[in-house]
N, C-alpha and C. Protein backbone atom coordinates (compact mmCIF):
# COMPACT_ATOMS: atom_id res chain seq x y z
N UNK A 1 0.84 -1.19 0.00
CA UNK A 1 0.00 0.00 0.00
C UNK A 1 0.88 1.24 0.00
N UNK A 2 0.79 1.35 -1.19
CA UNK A 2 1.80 3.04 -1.43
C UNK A 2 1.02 3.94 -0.94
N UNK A 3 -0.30 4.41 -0.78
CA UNK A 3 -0.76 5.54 -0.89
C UNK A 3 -1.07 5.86 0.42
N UNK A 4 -1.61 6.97 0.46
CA UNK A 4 -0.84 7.78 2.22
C UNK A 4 -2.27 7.89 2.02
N UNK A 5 -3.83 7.76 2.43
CA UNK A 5 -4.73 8.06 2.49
C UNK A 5 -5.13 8.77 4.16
N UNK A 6 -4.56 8.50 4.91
CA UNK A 6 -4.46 9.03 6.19
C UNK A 6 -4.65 10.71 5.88
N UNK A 7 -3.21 11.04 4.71
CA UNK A 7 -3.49 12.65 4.43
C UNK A 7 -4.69 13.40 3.51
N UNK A 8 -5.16 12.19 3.27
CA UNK A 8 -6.49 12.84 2.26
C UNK A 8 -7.37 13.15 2.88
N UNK A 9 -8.38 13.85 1.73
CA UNK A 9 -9.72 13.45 2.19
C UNK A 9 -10.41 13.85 1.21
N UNK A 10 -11.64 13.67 1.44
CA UNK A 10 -12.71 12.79 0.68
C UNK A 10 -13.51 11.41 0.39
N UNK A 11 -14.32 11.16 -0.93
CA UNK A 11 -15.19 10.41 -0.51
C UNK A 11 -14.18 8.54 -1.02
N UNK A 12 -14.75 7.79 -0.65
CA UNK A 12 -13.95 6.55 -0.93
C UNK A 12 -14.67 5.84 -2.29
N UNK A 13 -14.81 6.52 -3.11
CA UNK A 13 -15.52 5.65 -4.03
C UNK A 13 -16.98 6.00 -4.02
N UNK A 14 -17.87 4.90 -4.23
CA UNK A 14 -19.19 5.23 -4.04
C UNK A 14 -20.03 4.80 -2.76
N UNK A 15 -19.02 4.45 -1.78
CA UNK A 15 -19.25 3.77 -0.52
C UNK A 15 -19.63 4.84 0.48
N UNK A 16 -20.78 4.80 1.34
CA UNK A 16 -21.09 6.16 1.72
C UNK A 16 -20.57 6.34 2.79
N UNK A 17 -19.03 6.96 2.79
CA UNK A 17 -18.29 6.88 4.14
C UNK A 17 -17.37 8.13 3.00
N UNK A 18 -16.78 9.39 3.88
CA UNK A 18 -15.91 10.23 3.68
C UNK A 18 -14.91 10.16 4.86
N UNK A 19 -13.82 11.15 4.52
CA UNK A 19 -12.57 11.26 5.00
C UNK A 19 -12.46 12.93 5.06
N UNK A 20 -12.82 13.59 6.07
CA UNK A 20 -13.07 14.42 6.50
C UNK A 20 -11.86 15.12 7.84
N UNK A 21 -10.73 15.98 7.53
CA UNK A 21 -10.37 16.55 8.68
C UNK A 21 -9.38 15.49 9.47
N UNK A 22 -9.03 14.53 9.03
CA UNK A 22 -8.11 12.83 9.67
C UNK A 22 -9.55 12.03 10.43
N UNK A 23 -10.45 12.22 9.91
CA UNK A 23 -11.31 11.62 10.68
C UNK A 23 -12.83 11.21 9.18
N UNK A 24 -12.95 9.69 9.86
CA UNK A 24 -14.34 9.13 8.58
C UNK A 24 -15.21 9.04 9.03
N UNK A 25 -16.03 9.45 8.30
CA UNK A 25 -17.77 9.58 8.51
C UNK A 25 -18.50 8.79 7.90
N UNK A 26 -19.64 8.48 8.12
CA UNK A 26 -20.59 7.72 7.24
C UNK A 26 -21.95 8.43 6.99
N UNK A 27 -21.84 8.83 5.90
CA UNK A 27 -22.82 9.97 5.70
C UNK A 27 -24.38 9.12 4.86
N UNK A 28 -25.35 10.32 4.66
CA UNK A 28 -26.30 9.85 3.98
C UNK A 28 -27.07 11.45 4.11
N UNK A 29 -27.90 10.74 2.72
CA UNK A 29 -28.07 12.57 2.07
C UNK A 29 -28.26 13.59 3.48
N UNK A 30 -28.86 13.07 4.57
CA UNK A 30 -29.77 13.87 5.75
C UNK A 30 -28.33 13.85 6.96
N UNK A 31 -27.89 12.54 6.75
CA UNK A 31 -27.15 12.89 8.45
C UNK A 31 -25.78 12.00 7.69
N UNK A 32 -24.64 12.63 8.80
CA UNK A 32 -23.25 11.92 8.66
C UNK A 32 -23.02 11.55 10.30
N UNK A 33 -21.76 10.39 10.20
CA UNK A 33 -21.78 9.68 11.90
C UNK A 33 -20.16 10.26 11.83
N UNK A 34 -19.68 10.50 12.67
CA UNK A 34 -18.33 10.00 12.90
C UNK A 34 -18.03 8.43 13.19
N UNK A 35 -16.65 8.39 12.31
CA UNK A 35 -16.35 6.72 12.57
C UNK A 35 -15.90 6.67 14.08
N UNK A 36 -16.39 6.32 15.02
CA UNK A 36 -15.39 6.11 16.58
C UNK A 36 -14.86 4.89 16.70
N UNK A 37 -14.87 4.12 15.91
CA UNK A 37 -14.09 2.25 16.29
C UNK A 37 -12.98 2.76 15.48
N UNK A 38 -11.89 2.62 16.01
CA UNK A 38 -10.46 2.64 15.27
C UNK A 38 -10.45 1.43 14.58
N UNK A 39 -10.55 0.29 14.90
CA UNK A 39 -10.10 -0.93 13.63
C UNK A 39 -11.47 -0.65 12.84
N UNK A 40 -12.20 0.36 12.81
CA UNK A 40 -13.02 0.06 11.39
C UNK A 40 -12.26 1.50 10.05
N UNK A 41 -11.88 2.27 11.49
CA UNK A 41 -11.30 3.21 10.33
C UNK A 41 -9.91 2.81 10.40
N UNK A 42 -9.69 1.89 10.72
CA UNK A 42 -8.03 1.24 9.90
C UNK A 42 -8.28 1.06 8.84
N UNK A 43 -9.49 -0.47 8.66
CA UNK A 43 -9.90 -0.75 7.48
C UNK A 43 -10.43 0.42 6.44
N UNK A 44 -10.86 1.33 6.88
CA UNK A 44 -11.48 2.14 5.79
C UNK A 44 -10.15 2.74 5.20
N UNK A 45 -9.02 2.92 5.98
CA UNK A 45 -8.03 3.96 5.72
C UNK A 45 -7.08 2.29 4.74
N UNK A 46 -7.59 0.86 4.80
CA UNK A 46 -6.78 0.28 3.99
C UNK A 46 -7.28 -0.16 2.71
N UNK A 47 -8.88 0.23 2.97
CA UNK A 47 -9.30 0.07 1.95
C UNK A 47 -9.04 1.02 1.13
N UNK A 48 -9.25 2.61 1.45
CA UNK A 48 -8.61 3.41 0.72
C UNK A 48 -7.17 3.52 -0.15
N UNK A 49 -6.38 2.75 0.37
CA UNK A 49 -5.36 2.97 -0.26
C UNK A 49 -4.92 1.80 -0.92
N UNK A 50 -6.00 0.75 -1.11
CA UNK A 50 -5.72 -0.13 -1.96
C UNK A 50 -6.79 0.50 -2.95
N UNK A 51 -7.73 0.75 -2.80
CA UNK A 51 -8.24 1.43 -3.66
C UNK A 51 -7.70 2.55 -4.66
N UNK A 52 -7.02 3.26 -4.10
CA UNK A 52 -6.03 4.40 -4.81
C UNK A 52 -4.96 3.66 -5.38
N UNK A 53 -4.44 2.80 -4.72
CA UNK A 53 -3.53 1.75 -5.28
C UNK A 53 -3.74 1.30 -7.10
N UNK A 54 -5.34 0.58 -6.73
CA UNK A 54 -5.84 0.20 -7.93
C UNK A 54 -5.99 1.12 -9.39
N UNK A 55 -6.62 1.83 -8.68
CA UNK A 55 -6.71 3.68 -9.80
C UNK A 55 -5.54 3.81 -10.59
N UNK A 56 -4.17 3.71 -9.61
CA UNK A 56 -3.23 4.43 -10.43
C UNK A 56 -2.77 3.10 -10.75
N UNK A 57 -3.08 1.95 -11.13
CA UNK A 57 -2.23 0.39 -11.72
C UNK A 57 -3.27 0.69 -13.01
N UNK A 58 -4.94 1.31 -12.93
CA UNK A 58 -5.68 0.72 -14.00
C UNK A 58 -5.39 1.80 -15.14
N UNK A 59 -4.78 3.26 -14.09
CA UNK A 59 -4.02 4.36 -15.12
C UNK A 59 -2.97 4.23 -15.87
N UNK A 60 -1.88 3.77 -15.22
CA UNK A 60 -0.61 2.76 -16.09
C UNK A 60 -0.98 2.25 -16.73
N UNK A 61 -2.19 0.76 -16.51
CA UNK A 61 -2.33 0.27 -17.70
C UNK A 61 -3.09 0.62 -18.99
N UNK A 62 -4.01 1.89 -18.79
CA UNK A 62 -4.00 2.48 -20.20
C UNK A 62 -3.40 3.60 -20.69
N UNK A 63 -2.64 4.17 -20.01
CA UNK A 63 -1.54 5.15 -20.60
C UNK A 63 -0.29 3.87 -21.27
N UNK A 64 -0.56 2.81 -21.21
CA UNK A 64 0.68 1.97 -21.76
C UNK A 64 -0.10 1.54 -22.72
N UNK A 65 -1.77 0.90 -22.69
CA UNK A 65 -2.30 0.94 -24.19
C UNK A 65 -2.63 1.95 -24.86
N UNK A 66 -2.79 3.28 -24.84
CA UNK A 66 -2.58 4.54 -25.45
C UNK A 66 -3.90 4.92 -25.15
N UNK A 67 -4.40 5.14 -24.17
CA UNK A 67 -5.05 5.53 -23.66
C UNK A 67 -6.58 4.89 -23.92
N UNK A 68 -6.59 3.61 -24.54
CA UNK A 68 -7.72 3.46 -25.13
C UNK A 68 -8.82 2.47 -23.65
């Protein structure tokens, strides 16, 4: 896991949880929670960065087929 998602923020995809301030929320159109279980925002913070991980492997691989 290269990616530092700890320093981001924003949303994780289409999963309704943001990264807000070093701290994740789980939002919905009306209300957002703060995450308070640390091993769930481990996982969110490893899912994130395998996720970002993925992004920039599926970007390599079409900037190497020419963008198609």
């Amino acid at each position: 896991m290269s990616s530092s998602s700890s320093a981001r923020s924003g949303p994780l995809g289409d999963a309704p949880v943001v990264r807000r301030c070093g701290e994740w929320w789980l939002t919905t159109p009306v209300l957002s929670l703060r995450v308070d279980d640390p091993l769930f925002a481990q996982d969110l913070d490893r899912f994130a960065a395998d996720l970002a991980d993925a992004q920039q492997a599926v970007a390599v691989l079409r900037s190497a087929r020419g963008g198609a």
